[in-house]
N, C-alpha and C. Protein backbone atom coordinates (compact mmCIF):
# COMPACT_ATOMS: atom_id res chain seq x y z
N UNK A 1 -5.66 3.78 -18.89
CA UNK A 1 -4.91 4.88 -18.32
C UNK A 1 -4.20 4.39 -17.06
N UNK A 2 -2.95 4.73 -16.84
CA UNK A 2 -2.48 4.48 -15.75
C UNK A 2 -2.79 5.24 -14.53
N UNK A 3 -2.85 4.06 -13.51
CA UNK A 3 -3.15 5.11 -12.21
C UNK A 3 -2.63 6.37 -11.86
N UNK A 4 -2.88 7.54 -11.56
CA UNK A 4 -1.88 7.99 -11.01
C UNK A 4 -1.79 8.49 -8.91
N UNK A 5 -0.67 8.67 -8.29
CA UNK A 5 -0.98 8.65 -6.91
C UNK A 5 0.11 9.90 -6.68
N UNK A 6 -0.91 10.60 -5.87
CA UNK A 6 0.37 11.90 -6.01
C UNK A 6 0.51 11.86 -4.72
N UNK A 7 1.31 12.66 -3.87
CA UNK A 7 1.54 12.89 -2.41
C UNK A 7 1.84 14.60 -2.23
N UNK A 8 1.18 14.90 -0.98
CA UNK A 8 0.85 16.40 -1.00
C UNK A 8 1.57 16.42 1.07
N UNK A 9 1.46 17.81 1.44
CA UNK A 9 1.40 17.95 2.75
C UNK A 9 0.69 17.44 3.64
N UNK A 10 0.92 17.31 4.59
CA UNK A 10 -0.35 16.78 5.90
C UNK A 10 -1.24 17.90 6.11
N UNK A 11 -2.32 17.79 5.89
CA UNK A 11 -3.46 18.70 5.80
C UNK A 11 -3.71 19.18 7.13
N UNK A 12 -4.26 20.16 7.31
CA UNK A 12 -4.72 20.46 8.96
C UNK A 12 -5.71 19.91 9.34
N UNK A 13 -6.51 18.78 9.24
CA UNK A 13 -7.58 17.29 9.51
C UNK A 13 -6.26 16.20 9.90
N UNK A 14 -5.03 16.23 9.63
CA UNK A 14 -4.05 14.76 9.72
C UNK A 14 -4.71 13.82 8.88
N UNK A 15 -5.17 14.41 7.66
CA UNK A 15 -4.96 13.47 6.34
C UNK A 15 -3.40 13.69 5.32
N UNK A 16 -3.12 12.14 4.67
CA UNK A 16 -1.78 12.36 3.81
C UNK A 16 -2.52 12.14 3.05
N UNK A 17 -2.67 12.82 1.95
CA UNK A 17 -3.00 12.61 0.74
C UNK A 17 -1.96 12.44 -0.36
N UNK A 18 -1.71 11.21 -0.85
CA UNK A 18 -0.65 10.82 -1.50
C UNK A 18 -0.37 11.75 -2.95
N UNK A 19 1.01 12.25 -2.72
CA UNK A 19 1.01 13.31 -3.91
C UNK A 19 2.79 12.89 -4.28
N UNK A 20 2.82 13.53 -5.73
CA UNK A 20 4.64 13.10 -6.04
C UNK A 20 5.55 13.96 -4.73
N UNK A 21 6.39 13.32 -4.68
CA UNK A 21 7.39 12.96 -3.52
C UNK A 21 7.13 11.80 -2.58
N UNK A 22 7.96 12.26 -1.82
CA UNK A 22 7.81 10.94 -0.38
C UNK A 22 7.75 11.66 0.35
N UNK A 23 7.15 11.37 1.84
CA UNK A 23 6.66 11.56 2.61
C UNK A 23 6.22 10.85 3.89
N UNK A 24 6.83 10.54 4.96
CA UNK A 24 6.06 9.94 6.10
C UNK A 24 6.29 10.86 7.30
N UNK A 25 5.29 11.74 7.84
CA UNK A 25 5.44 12.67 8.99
C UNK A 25 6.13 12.07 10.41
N UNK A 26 7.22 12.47 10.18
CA UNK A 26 7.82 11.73 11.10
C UNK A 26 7.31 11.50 13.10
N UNK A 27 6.87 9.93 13.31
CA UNK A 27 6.34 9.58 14.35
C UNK A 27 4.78 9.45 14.40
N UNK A 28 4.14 9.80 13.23
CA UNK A 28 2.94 9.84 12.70
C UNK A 28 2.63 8.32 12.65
N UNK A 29 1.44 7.57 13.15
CA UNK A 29 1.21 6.33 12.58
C UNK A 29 -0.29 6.79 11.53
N UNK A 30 -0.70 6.03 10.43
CA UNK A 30 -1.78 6.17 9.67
C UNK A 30 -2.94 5.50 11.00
N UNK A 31 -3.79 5.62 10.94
CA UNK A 31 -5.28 5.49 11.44
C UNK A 31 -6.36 4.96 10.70
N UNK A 32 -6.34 5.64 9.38
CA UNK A 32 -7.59 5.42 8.28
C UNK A 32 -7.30 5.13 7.24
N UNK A 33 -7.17 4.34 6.74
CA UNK A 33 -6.67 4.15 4.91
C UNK A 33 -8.34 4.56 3.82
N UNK A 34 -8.56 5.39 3.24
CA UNK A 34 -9.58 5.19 2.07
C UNK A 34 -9.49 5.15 0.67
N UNK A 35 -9.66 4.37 0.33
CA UNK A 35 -9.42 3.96 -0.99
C UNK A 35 -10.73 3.79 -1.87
N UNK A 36 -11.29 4.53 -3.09
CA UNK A 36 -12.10 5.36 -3.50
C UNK A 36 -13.30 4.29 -2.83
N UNK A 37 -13.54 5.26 -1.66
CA UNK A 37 -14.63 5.54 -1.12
C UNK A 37 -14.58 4.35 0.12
N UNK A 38 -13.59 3.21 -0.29
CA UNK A 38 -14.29 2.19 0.83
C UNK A 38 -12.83 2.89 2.30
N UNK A 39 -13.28 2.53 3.07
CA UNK A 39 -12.96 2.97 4.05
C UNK A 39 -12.46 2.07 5.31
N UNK A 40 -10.99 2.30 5.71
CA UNK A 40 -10.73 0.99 6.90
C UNK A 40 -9.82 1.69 8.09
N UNK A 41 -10.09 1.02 8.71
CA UNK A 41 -8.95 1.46 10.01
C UNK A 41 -7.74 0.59 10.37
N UNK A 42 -6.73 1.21 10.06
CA UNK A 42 -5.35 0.86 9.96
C UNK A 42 -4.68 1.11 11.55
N UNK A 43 -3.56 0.25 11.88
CA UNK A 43 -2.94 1.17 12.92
C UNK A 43 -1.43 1.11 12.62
N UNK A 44 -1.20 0.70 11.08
CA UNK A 44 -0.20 1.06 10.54
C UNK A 44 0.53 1.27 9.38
N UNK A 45 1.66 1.39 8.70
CA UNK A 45 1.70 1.15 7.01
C UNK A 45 1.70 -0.10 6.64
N UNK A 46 2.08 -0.66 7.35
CA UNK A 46 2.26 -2.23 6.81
C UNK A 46 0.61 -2.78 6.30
N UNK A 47 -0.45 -1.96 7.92
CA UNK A 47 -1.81 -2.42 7.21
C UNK A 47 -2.41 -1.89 5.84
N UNK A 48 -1.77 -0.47 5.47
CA UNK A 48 -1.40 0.41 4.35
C UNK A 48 -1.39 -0.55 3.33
N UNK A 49 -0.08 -1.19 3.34
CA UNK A 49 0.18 -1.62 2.16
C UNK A 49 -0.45 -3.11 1.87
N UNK A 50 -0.95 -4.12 3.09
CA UNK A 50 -1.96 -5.01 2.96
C UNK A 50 -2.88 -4.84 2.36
N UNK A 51 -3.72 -3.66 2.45
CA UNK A 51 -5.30 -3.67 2.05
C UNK A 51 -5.00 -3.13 0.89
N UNK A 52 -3.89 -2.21 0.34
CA UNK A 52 -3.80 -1.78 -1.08
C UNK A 52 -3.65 -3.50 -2.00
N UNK A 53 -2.87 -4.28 -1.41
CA UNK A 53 -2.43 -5.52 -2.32
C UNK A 53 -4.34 -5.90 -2.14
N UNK A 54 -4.55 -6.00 -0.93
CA UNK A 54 -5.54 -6.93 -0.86
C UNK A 54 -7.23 -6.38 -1.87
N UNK A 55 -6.81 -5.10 -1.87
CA UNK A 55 -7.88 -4.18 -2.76
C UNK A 55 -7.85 -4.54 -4.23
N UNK A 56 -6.48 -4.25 -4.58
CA UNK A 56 -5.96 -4.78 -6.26
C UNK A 56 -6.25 -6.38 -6.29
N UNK A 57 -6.16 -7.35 -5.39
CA UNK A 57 -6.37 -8.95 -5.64
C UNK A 57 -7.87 -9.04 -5.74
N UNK A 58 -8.87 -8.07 -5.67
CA UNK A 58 -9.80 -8.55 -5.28
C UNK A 58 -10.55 -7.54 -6.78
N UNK A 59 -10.17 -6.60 -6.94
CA UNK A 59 -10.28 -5.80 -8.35
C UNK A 59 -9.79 -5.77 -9.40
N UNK A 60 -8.60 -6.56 -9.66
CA UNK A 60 -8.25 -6.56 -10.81
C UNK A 60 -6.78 -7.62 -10.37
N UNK A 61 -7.27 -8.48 -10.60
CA UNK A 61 -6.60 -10.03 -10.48
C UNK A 61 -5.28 -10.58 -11.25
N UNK A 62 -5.99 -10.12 -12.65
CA UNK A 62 -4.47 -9.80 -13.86
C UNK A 62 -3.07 -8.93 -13.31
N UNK A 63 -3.54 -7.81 -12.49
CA UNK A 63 -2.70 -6.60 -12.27
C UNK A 63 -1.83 -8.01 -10.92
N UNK A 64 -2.93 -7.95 -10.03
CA UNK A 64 -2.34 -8.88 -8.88
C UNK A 64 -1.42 -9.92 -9.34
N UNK A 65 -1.92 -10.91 -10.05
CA UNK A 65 -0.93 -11.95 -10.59
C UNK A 65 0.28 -11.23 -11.34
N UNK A 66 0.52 -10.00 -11.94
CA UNK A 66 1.72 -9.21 -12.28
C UNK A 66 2.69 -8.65 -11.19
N UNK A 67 1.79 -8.48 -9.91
CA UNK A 67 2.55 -7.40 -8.97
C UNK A 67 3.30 -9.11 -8.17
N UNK A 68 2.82 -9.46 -8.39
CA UNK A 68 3.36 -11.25 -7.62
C UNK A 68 5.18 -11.34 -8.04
N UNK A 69 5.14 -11.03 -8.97
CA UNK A 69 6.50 -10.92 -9.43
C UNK A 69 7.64 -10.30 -8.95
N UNK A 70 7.39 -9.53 -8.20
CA UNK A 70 7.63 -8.78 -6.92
C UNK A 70 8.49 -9.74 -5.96
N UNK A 71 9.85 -9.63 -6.65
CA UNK A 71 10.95 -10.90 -4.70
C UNK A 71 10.34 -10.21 -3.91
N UNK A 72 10.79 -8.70 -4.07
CA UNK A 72 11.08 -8.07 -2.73
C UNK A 72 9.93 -8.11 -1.54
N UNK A 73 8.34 -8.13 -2.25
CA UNK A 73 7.38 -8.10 -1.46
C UNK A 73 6.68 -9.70 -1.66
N UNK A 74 7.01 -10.12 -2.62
CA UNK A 74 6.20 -11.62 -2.84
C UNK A 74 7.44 -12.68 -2.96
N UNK A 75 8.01 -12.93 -1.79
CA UNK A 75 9.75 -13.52 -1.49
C UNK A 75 9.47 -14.93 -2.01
N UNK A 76 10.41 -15.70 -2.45
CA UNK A 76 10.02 -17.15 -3.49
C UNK A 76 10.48 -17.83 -2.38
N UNK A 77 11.41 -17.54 -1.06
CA UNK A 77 11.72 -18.63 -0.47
C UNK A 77 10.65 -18.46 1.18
N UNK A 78 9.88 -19.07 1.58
CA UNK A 78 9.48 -19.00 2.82
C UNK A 78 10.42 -18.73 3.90
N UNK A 79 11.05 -19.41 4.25
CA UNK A 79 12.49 -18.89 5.16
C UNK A 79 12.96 -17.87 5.31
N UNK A 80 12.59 -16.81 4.47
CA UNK A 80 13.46 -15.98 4.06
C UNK A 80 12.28 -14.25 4.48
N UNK A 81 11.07 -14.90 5.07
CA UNK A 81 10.10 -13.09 5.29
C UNK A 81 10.97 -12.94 6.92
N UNK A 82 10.61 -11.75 7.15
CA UNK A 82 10.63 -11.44 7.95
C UNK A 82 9.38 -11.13 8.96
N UNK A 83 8.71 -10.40 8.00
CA UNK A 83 7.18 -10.27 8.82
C UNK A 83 5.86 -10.82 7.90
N UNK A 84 5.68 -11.53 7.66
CA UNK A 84 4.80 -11.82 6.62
C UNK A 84 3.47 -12.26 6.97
N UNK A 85 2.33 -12.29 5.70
CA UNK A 85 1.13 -11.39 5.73
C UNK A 85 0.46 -12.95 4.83
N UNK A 86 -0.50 -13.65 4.72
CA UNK A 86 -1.53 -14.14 3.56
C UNK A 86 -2.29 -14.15 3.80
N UNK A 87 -2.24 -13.65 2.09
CA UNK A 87 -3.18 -12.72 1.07
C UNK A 87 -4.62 -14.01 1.04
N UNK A 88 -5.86 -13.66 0.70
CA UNK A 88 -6.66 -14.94 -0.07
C UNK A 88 -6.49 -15.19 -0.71
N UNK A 89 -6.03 -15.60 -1.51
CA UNK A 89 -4.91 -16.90 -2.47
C UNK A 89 -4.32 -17.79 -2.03
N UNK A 90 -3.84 -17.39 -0.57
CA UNK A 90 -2.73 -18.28 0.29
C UNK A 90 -1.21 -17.63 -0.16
N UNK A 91 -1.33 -16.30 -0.88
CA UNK A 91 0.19 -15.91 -1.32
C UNK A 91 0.81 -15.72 0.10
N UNK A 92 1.95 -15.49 0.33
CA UNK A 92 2.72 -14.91 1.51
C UNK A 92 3.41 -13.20 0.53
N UNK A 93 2.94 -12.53 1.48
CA UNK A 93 3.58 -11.41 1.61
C UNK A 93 4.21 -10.72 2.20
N UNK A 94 5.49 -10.35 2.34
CA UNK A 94 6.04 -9.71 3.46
C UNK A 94 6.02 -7.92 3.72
N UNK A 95 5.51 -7.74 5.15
CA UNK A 95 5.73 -6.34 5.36
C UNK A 95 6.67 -6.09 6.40
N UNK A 96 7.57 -6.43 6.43
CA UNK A 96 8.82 -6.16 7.19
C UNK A 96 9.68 -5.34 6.93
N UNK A 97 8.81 -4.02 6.48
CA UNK A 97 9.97 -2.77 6.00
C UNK A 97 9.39 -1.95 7.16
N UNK A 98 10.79 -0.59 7.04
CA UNK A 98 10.12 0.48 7.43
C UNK A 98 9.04 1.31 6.72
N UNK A 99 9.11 2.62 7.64
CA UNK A 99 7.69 3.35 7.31
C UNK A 99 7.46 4.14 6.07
N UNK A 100 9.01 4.38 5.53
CA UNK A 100 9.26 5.45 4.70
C UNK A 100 9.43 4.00 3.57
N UNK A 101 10.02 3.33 3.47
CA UNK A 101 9.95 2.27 2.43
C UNK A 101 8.53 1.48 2.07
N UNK A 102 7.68 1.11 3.01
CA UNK A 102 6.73 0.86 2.96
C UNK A 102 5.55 1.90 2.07
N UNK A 103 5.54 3.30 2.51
CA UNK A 103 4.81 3.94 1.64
C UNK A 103 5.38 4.16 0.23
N UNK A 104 6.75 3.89 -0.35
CA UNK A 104 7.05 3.79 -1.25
C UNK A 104 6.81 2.97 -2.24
N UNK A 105 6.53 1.26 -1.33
CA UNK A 105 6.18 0.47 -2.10
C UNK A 105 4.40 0.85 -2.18
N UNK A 106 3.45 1.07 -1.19
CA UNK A 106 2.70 1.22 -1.50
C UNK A 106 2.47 2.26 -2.95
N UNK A 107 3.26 3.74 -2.85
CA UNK A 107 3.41 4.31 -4.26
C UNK A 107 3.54 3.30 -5.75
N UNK A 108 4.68 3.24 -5.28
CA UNK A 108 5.12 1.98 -6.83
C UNK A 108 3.84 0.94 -7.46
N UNK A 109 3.33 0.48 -6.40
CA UNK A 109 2.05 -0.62 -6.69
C UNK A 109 1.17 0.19 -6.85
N UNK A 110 0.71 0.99 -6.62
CA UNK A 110 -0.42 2.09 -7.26
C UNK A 110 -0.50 2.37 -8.27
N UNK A 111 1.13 3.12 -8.67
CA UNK A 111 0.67 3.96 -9.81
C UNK A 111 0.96 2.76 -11.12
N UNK A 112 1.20 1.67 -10.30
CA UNK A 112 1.09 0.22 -11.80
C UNK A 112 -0.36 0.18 -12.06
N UNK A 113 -1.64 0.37 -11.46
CA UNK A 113 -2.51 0.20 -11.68
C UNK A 113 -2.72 1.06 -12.74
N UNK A 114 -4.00 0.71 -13.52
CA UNK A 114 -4.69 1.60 -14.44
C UNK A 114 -5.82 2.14 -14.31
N UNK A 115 -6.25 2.27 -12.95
CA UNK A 115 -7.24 3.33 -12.37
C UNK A 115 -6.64 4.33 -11.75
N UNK A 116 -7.22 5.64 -12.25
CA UNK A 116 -7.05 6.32 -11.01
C UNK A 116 -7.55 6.58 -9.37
N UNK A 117 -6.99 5.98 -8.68
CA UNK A 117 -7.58 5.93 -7.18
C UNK A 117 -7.58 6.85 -6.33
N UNK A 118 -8.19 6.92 -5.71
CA UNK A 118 -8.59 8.27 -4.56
C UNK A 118 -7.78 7.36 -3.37
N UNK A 119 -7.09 8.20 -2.90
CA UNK A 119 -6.44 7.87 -1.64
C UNK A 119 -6.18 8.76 -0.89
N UNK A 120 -6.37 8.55 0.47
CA UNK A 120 -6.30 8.88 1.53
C UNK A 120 -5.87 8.32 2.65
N UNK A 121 -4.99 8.83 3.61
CA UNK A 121 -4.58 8.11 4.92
C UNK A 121 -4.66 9.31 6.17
N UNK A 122 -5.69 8.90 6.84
CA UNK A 122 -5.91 9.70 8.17
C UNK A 122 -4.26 9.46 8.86
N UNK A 123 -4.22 10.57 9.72
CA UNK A 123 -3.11 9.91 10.99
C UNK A 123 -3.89 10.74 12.07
């Protein structure tokens, strides 16, 4: 089954609970990322979208070696990140987007998975 990741309103706690649409409360930074059940402290999307790659590399490795394929986030030329991130593999990843693109990619790489995941992001 494919994952699915929805995005909803900002709750009155300042949780995003990822629901269809987009969404980044504008000037909001995330705080808490949880991802079914394990739990981290973020102090931004970029760490958002690290620990989602770094969650999938470490759970389902096949999916990871697919999402690699990825220029835009897994860039083939070194020269060429802007802000970049490695993964344990030694991959380079870049998070040099904004806030509203960043949770997008985090969306997109989610709902490739075939779990459904519980997600949550404190702000």
């Amino acid at each position: 089954m494919m994952g699915m990741m929805y995005m909803q309103e900002l709750t009155d706690d300042k949780v995003l609970r990822l629901k269809n649409g987009h969404l980044v409360p504008d000037g909001l930074r995330p705080t808490k990322f949880i991802i079914d059940e394990h739990d981290f402290s973020v102090s931004s999307w970029s760490d958002v979208l690290v620990l989602s790659l770094k969650y999938i590399e470490k759970n389902d490795l096949q999916l990871f070696q697919n999402l690699k394929h990825n220029h835009v986030i897994f860039k083939t030329a070194e020269d060429s990140f802007i802000s970049p991130v490695e993964l344990e593999d030694g991959t380079l990843m870049e998070t040099g987007f904004g806030d509203q693109d960043t949770l997008d990619k985090i969306r997109a790489i989610l709902q490739s998975t075939r779990w459904d995941y519980e997600i949550q992001i404190g702000l």
